[in-house]
Structures are given as structure tokens and as C-alpha cells.
C-alpha atoms as a PDB file:
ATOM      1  CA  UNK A   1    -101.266-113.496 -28.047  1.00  0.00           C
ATOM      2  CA  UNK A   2    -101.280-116.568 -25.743  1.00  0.00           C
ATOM      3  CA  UNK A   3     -99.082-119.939 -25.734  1.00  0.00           C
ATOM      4  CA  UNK A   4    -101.581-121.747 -27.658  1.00  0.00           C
ATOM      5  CA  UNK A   5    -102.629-119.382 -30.418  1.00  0.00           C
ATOM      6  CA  UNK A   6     -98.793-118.617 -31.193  1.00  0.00           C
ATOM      7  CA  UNK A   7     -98.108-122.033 -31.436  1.00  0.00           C
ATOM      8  CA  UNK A   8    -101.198-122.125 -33.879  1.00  0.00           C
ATOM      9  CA  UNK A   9    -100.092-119.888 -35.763  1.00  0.00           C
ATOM     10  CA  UNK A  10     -96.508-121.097 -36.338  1.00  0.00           C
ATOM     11  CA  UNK A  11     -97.765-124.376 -37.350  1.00  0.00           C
ATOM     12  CA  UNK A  12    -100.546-122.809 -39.671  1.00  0.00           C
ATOM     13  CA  UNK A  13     -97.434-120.698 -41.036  1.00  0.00           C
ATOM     14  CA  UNK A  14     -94.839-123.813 -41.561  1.00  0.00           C
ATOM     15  CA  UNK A  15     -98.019-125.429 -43.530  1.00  0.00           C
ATOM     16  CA  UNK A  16     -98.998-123.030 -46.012  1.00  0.00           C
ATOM     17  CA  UNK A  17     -94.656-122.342 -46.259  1.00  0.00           C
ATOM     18  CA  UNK A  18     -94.950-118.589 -45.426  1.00  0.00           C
ATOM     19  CA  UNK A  19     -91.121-117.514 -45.787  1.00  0.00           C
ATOM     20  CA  UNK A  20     -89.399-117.697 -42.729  1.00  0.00           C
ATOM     21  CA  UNK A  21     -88.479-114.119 -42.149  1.00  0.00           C
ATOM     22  CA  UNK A  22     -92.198-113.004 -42.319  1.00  0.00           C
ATOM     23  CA  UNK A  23     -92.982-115.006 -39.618  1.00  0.00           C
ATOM     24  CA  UNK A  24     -90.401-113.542 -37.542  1.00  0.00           C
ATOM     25  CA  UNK A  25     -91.453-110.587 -38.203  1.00  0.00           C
ATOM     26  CA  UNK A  26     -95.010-110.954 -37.737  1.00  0.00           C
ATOM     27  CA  UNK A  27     -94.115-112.861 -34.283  1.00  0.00           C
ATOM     28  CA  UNK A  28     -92.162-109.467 -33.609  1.00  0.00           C
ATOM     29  CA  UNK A  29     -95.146-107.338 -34.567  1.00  0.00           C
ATOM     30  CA  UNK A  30     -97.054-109.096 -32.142  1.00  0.00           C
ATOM     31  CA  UNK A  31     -94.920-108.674 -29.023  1.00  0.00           C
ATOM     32  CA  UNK A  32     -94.636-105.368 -29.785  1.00  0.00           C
ATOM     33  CA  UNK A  33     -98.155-105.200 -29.682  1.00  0.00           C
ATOM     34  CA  UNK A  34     -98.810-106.811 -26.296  1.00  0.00           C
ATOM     35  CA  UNK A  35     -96.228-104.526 -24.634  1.00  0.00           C
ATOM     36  CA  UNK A  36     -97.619-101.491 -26.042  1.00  0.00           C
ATOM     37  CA  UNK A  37     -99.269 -99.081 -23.657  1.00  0.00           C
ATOM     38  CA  UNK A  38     -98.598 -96.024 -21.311  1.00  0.00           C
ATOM     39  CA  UNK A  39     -95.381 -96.347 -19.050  1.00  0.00           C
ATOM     40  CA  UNK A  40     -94.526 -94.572 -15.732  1.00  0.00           C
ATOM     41  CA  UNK A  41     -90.711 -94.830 -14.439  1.00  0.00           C
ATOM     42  CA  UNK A  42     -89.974 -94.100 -11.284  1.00  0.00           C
ATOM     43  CA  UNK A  43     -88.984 -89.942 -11.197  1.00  0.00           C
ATOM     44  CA  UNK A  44     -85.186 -89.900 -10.229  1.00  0.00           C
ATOM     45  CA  UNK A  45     -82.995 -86.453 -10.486  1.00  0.00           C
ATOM     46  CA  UNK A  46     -81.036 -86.151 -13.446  1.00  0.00           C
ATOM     47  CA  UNK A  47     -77.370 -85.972 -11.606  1.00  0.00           C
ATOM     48  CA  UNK A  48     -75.364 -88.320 -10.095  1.00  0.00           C
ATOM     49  CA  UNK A  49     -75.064 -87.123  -6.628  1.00  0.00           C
ATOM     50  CA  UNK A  50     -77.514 -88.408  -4.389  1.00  0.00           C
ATOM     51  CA  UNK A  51     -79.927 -85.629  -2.819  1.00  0.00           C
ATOM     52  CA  UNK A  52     -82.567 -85.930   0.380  1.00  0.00           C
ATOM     53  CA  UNK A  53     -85.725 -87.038  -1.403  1.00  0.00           C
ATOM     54  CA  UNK A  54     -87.665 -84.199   0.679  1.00  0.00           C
ATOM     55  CA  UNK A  55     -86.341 -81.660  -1.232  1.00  0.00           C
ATOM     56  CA  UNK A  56     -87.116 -83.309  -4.495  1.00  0.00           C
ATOM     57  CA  UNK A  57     -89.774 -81.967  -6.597  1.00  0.00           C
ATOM     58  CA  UNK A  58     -92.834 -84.703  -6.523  1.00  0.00           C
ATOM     59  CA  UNK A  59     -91.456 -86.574  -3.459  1.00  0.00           C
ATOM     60  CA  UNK A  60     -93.221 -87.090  -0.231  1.00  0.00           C
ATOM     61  CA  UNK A  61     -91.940 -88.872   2.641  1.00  0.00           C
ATOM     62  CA  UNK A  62     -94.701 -89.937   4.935  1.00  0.00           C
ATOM     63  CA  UNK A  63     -93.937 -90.227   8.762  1.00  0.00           C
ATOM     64  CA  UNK A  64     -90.563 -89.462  10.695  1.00  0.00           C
ATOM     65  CA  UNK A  65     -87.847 -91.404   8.697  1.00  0.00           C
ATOM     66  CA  UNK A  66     -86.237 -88.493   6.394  1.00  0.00           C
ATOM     67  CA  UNK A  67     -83.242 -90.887   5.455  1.00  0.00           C
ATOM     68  CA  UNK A  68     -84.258 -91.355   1.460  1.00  0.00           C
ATOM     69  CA  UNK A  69     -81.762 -90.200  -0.864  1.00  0.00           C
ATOM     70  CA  UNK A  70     -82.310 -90.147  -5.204  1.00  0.00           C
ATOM     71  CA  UNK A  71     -79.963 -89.926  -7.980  1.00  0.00           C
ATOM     72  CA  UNK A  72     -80.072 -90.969 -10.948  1.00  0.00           C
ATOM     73  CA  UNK A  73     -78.672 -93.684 -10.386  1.00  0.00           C
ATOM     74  CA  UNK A  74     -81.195 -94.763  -7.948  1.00  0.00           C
ATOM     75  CA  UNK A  75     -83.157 -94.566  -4.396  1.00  0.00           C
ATOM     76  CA  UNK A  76     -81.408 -95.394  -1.054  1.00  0.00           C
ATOM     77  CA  UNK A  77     -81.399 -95.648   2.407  1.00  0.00           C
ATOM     78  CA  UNK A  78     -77.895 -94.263   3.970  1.00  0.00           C
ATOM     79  CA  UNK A  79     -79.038 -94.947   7.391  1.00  0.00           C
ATOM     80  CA  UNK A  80     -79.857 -98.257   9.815  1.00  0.00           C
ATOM     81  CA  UNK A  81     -83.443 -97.285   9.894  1.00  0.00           C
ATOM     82  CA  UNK A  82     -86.821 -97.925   7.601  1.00  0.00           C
ATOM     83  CA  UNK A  83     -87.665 -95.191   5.397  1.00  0.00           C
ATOM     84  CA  UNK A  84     -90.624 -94.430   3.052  1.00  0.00           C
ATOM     85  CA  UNK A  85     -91.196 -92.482   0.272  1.00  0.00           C
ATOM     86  CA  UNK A  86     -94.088 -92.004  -1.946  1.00  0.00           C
ATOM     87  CA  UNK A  87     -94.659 -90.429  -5.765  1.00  0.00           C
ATOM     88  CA  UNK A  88     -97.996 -89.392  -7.995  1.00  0.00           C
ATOM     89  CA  UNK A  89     -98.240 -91.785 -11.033  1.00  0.00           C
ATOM     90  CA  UNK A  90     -98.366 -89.979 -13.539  1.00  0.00           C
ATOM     91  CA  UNK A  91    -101.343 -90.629 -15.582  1.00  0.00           C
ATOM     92  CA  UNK A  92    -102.452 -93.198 -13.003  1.00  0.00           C
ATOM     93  CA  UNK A  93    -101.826 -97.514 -14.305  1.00  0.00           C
ATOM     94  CA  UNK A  94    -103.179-100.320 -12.620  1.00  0.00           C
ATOM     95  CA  UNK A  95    -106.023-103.274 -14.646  1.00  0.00           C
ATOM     96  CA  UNK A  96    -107.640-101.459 -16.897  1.00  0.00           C
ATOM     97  CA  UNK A  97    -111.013-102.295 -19.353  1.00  0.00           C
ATOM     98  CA  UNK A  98    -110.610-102.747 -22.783  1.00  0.00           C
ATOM     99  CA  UNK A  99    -108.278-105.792 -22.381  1.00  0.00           C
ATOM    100  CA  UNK A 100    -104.990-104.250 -21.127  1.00  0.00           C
ATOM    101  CA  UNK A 101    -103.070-105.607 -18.142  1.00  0.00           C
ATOM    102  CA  UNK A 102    -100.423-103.881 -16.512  1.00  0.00           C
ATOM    103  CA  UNK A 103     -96.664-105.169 -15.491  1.00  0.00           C
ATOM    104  CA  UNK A 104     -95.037-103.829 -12.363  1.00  0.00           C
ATOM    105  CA  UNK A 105     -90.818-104.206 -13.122  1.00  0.00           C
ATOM    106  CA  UNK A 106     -88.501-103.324 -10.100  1.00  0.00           C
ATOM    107  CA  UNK A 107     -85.114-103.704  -9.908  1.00  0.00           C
ATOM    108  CA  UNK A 108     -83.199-103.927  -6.620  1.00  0.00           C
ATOM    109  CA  UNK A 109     -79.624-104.131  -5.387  1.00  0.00           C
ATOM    110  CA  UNK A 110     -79.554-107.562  -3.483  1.00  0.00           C
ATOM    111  CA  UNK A 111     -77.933-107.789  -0.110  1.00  0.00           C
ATOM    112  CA  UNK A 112     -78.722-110.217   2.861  1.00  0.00           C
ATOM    113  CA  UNK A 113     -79.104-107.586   5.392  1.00  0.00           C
ATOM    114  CA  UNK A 114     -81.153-105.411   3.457  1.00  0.00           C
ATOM    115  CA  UNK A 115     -84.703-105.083   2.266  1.00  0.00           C
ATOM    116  CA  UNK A 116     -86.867-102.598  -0.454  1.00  0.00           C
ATOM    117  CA  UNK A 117     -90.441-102.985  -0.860  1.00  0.00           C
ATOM    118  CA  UNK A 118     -92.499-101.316  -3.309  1.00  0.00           C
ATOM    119  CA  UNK A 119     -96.802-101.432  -3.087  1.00  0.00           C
ATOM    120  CA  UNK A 120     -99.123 -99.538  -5.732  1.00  0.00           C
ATOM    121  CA  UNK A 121    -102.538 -98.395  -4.626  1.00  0.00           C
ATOM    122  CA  UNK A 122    -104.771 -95.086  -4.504  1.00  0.00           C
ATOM    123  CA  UNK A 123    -105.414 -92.523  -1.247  1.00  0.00           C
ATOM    124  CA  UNK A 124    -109.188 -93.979  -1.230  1.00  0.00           C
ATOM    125  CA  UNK A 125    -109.625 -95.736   2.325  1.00  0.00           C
ATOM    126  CA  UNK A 126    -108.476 -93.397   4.446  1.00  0.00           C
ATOM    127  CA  UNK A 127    -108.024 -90.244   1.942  1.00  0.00           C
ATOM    128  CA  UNK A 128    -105.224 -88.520   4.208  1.00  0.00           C
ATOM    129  CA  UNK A 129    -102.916 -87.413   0.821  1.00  0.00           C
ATOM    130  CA  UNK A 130    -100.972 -91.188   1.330  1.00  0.00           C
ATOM    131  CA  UNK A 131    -100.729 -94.570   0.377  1.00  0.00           C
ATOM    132  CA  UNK A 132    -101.307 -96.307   3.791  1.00  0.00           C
ATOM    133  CA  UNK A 133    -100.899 -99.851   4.057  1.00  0.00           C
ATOM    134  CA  UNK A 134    -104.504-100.847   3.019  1.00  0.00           C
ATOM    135  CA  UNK A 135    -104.847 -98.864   0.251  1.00  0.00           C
ATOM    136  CA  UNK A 136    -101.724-101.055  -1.049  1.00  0.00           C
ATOM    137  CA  UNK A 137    -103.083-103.297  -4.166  1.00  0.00           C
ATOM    138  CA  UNK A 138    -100.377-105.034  -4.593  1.00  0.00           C
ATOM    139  CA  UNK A 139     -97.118-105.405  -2.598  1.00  0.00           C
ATOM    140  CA  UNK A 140     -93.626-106.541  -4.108  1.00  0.00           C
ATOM    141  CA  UNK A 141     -90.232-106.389  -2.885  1.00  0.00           C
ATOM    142  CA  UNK A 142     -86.703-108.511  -1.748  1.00  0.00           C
ATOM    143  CA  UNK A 143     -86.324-108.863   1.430  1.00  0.00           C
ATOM    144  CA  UNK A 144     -83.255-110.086   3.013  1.00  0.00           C
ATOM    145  CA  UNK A 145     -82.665-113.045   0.500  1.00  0.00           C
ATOM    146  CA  UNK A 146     -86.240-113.598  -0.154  1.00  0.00           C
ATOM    147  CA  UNK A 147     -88.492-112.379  -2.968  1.00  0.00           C
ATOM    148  CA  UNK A 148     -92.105-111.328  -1.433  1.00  0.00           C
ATOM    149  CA  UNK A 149     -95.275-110.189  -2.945  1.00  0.00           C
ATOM    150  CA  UNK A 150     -98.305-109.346  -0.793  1.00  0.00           C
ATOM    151  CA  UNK A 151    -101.820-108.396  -1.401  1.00  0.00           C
ATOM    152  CA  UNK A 152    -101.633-105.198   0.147  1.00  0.00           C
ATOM    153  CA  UNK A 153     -99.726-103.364   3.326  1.00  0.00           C
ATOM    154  CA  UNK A 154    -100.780-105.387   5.841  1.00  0.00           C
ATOM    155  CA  UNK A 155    -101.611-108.923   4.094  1.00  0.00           C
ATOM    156  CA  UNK A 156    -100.282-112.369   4.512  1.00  0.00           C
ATOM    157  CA  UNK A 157     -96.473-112.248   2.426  1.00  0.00           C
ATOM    158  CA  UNK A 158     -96.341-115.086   0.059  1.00  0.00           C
ATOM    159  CA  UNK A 159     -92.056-115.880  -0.208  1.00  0.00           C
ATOM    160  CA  UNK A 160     -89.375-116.990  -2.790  1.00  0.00           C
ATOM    161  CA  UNK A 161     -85.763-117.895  -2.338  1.00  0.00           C
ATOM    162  CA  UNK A 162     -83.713-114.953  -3.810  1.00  0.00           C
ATOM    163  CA  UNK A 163     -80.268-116.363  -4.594  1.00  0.00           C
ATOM    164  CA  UNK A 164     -77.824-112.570  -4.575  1.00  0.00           C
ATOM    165  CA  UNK A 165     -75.170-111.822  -6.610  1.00  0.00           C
ATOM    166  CA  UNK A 166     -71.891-111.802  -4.396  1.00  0.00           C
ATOM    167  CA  UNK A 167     -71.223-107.855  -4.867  1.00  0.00           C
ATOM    168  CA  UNK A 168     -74.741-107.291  -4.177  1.00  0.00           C
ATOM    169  CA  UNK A 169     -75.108-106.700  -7.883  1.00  0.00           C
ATOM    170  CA  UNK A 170     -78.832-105.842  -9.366  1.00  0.00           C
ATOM    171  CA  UNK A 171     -81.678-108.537  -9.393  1.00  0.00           C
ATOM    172  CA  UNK A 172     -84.993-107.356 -11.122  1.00  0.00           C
ATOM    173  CA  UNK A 173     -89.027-109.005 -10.658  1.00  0.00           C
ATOM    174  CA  UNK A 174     -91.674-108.485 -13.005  1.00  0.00           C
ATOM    175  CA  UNK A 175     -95.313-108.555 -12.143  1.00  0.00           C
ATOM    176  CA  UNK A 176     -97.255-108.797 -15.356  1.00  0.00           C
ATOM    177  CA  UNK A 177    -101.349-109.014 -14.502  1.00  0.00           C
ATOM    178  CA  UNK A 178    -103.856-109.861 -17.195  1.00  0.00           C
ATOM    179  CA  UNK A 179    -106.631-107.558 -17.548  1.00  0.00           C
ATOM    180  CA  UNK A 180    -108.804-110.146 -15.674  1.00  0.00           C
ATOM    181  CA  UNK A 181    -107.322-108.780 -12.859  1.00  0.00           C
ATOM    182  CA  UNK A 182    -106.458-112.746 -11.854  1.00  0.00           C
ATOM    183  CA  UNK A 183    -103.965-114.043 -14.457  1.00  0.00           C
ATOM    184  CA  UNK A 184    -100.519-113.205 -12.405  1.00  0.00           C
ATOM    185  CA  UNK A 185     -97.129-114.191 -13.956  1.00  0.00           C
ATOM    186  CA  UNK A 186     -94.377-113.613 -12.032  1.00  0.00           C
ATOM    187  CA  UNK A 187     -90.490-113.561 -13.342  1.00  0.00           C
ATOM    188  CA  UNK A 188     -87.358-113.068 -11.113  1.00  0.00           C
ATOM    189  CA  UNK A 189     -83.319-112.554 -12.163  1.00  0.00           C
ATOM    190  CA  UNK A 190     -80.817-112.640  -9.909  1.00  0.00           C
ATOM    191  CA  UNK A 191     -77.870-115.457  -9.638  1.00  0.00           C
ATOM    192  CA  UNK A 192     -79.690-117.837 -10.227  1.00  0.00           C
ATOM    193  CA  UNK A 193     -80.594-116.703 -13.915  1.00  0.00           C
ATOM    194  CA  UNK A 194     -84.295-115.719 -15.234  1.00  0.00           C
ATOM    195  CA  UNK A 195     -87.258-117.642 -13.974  1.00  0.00           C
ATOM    196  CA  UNK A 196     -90.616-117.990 -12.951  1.00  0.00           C
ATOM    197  CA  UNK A 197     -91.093-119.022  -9.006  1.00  0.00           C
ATOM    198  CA  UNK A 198     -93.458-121.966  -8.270  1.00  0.00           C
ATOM    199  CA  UNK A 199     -94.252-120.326  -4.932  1.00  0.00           C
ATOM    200  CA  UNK A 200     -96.092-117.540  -6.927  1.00  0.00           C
ATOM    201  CA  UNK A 201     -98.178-119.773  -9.095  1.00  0.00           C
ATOM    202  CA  UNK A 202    -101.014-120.053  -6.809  1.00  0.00           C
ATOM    203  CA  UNK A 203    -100.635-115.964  -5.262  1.00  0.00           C
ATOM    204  CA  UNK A 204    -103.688-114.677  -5.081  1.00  0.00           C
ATOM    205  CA  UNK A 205    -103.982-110.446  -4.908  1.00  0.00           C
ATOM    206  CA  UNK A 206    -107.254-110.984  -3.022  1.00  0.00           C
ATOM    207  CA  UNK A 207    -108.876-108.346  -5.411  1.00  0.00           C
ATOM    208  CA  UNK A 208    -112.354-109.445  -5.276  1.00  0.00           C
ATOM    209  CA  UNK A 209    -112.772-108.171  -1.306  1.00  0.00           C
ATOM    210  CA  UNK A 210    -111.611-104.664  -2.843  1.00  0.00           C
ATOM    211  CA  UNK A 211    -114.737-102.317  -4.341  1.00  0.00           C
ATOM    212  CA  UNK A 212    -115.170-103.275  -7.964  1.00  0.00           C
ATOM    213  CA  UNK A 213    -112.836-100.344  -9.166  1.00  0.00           C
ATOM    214  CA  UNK A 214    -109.911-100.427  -6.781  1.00  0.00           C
ATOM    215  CA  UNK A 215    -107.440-102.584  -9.125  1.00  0.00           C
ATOM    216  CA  UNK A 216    -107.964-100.497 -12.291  1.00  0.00           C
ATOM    217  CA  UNK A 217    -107.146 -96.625  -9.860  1.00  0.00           C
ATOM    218  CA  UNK A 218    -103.168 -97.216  -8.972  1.00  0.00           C
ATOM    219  CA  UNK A 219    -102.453 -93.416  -8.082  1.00  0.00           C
ATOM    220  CA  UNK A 220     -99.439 -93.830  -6.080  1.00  0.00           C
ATOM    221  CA  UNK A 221     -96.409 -95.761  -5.481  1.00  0.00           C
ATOM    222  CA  UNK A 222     -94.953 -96.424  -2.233  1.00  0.00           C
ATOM    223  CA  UNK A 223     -91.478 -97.557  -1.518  1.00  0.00           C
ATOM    224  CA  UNK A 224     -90.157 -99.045   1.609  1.00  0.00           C
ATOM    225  CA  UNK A 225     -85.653 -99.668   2.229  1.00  0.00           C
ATOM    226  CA  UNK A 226     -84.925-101.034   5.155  1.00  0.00           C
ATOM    227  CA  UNK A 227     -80.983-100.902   6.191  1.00  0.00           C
ATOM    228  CA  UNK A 228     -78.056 -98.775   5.473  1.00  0.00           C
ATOM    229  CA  UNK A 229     -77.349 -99.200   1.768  1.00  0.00           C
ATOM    230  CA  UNK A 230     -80.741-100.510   0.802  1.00  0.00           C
ATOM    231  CA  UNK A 231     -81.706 -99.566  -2.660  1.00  0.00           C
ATOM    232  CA  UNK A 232     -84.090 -99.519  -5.784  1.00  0.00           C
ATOM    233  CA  UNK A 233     -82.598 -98.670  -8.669  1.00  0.00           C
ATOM    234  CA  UNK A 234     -85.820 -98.285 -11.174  1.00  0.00           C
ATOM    235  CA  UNK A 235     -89.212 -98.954 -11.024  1.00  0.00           C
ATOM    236  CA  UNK A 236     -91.695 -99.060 -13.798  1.00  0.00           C
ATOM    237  CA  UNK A 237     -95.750 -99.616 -14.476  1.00  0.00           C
ATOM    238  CA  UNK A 238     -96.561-100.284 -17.913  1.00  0.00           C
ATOM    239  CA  UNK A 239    -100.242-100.694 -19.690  1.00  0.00           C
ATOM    240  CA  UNK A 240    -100.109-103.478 -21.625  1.00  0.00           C
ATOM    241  CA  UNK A 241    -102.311-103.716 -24.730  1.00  0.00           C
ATOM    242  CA  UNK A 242    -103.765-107.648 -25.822  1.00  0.00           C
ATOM    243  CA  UNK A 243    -103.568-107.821 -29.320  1.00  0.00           C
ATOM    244  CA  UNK A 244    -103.317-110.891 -32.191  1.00  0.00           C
ATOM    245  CA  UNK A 245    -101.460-109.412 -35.176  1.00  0.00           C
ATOM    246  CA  UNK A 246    -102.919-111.400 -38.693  1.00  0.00           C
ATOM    247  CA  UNK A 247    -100.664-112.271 -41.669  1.00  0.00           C
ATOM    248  CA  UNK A 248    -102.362-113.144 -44.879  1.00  0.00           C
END
């Protein structure tokens, strides 16, 4: 349900004097509605004490940087080094027909000398068992004090100001994308409270030079850290569902 159709239907409501607590609930039906939908969460052990991600069940770690760690409290990098790890999504997410969007939510632990990126994609380029940085369809991370999204691995980075909590507390950004596969909102929290970046108005995902498919087959998820202490503590891809909920 968009901006101007709720507002349509408020006023409609206030006319004909439908009682006040059916139209909060209605309104409540109808979010409920639009968030509906298969959800993936990033898979994370179910102890406290952090173990190599290599010896996790599920986990891959591309290349020669072995420094991942997972608990459940989280994923981290304990060393001064970039390291990458990658995981199956279950299910697979990504646009989809039939009217449902998705929305990408990470959450990060802010730190100026520290940087996690996370990009969603398929093994369909160069189909070597990894998400490589072309096969990327979307990018999205904090980096260093800045909040980035990118069109894939190796695509131009589009930047936000960041503004970190002083203890290098959590600061979360949500990537919800219309089923259009155009129609990007982007929402941030961190010190600065919640809000919506003007720098990612105009971000483009560059989806039309991809094959007609490659937005709606998101088979993997990729996560970058960068410096000792780096770390993601959840990650999620959720289906949303469009739907308009009708009181009479």
C-alpha cells in the first residue's frame, strides 16, 4: 500500500466515521501484509564462543584469508587483514514476479577504522561454486564512517556520511526494492537517529545491463570485514508481498 492510497484511505475512513480502532487495525493488517514473505537470516552457531567460520557447517571462505570467526552473537574479523566468507540462501530471494520486492537489512558494529560489506548475487558468470565480484547484484556495507551501496563487486560506490556511536555500538541499513526491480528506498540508524540518505535517492543498481533474470536468482551472500574487530552482527533477505487490505 503506497503513500497516496493510505492517505486515501484514511480520509475515505474519517468521512464515512469508521471507528477509530478499526482503522488501526486495518492500517496494521496492511503492513503486515506488505512485509509478509519468505525470510533468510544470516546462519550463525548457536553458542557464544566465536568459532573459525571454515569449520562451520554451510560456510565457505573463498581465497587465502581464513580469519572469519561466527557466534551467535555475530561474524568477525580478529585479524588486520580482509576476509571473505560466503553462505547458500536458503530458498534463494532476490525481485521476484508476482509483485513482491525484497529488503536486504544488515546490521553492523560501527568503528572508523573498520569496514563490512555484504553483496547478494548467483554463481552464473563465471560458475566456479562463488560469488565473484560481478556476479554481485547489489553491494551494501559501512565503510570506515561511510555508508556505501554499489551495483555489484566491482561498480562505481555511491557514499553516505555514517555518523558512529562512540562505543562502536550497532548501526543497521535497510535496502527495500520494489518488485520493479527500480523503486530503491534506502533507511540508515546509527547516531544520528533513523533516516533516509539523499545521496541514495538517485542510486541506480544498473539492473537493466544484467540478463533479464539476474535480479530475481540471489543464491548467495557474500560478506567482506576489513580490520581487526570488524563485524556484522545479522543479516537478513526478506520477500516482501504488495498487498491493499479492504475494509467495508
Amino acid at each position: 500500500m503506497d503513500g497516496l492510497r493510505l492517505s486515501y484511505f484514511i480520509e475515505r475512513a474519517l468521512r464515512f466515521a469508521i471507528p477509530r480502532r478499526l482503522i488501526c487495525l486495518a492500517l496494521g493488517c496492511a503492513w503486515t501484509t506488505a512485509q509478509g514473505g519468505t525470510v533468510w537470516q544470516l546462519p550463525l552457531p548457536d553458542n557464544a564462543s566465536y568459532l573459525p567460520v571454515v569449520e562451520l557447517a554451510g560456510w565457505s571462505v573463498p581465497g587465502v584469508c581464513l580469519s572469519m570467526q561466527a557466534s551467535r552473537e555475530g561474524l568477525r574479523n580478529p585479524a588486520h587483514n580482509d576476509a571473505l566468507a560466503e553462505h547458500d540462501i536458503a530458498g534463494g530471494t532476490g525481485i521476484a514476479a508476482a509483485g513482491r520486492g525484497v529488503k536486504l537489512t544488515l546490521v553492523v558494529r560501527g568503528n572508523q577504522e573498520q569496514a563490512v560489506w555484504v553483496g547478494v548475487g548467483s554463481d552464473d558468470l563465471d560458475v566456479n561454486g562463488q560469488l565473484d565480484g560481478l556476479e554481485c547484484r547489489l553491494m551494501a556495507g559501512l565503510d570506515r564512517g561511510r555508508w556505501g551501496l554499489r551495483p555489484r563487486g566491482l561498480g562505481e560506490t555511491v557514499w553516505a556520511p555514517a555518523y558512529l556511536h562512540a562505543d562502536g555500538g550497532a548501526c543497521t541499513l535497510e535496502v527495500s526494492v520494489a518488485a520493479d526491480g527500480h523503486n530503491l528506498t534506502v533507511t540508515v540508524a546509527d547516531a544520528a537517529g533513523r533516516r533516509r540518505p539523499e545521496a541514495f535517492a538517485g542510486f541506480d543498481p544498473e539492473w537493466d545491463e544484467s540478463q533479464a533474470d539476474a535480479a530475481s536468482e540471489w543464491r548467495l551472500a557474500r560478506i567482506e570485514t576489513r580490520g581487526a574487530g570488524s563485524e556484522l552482527l545479522s543479516l537478513s533477505l526478506r520477500h516482501a508481498h504488495s498487498g491493499v487490505l479492504i475494509v467495508r
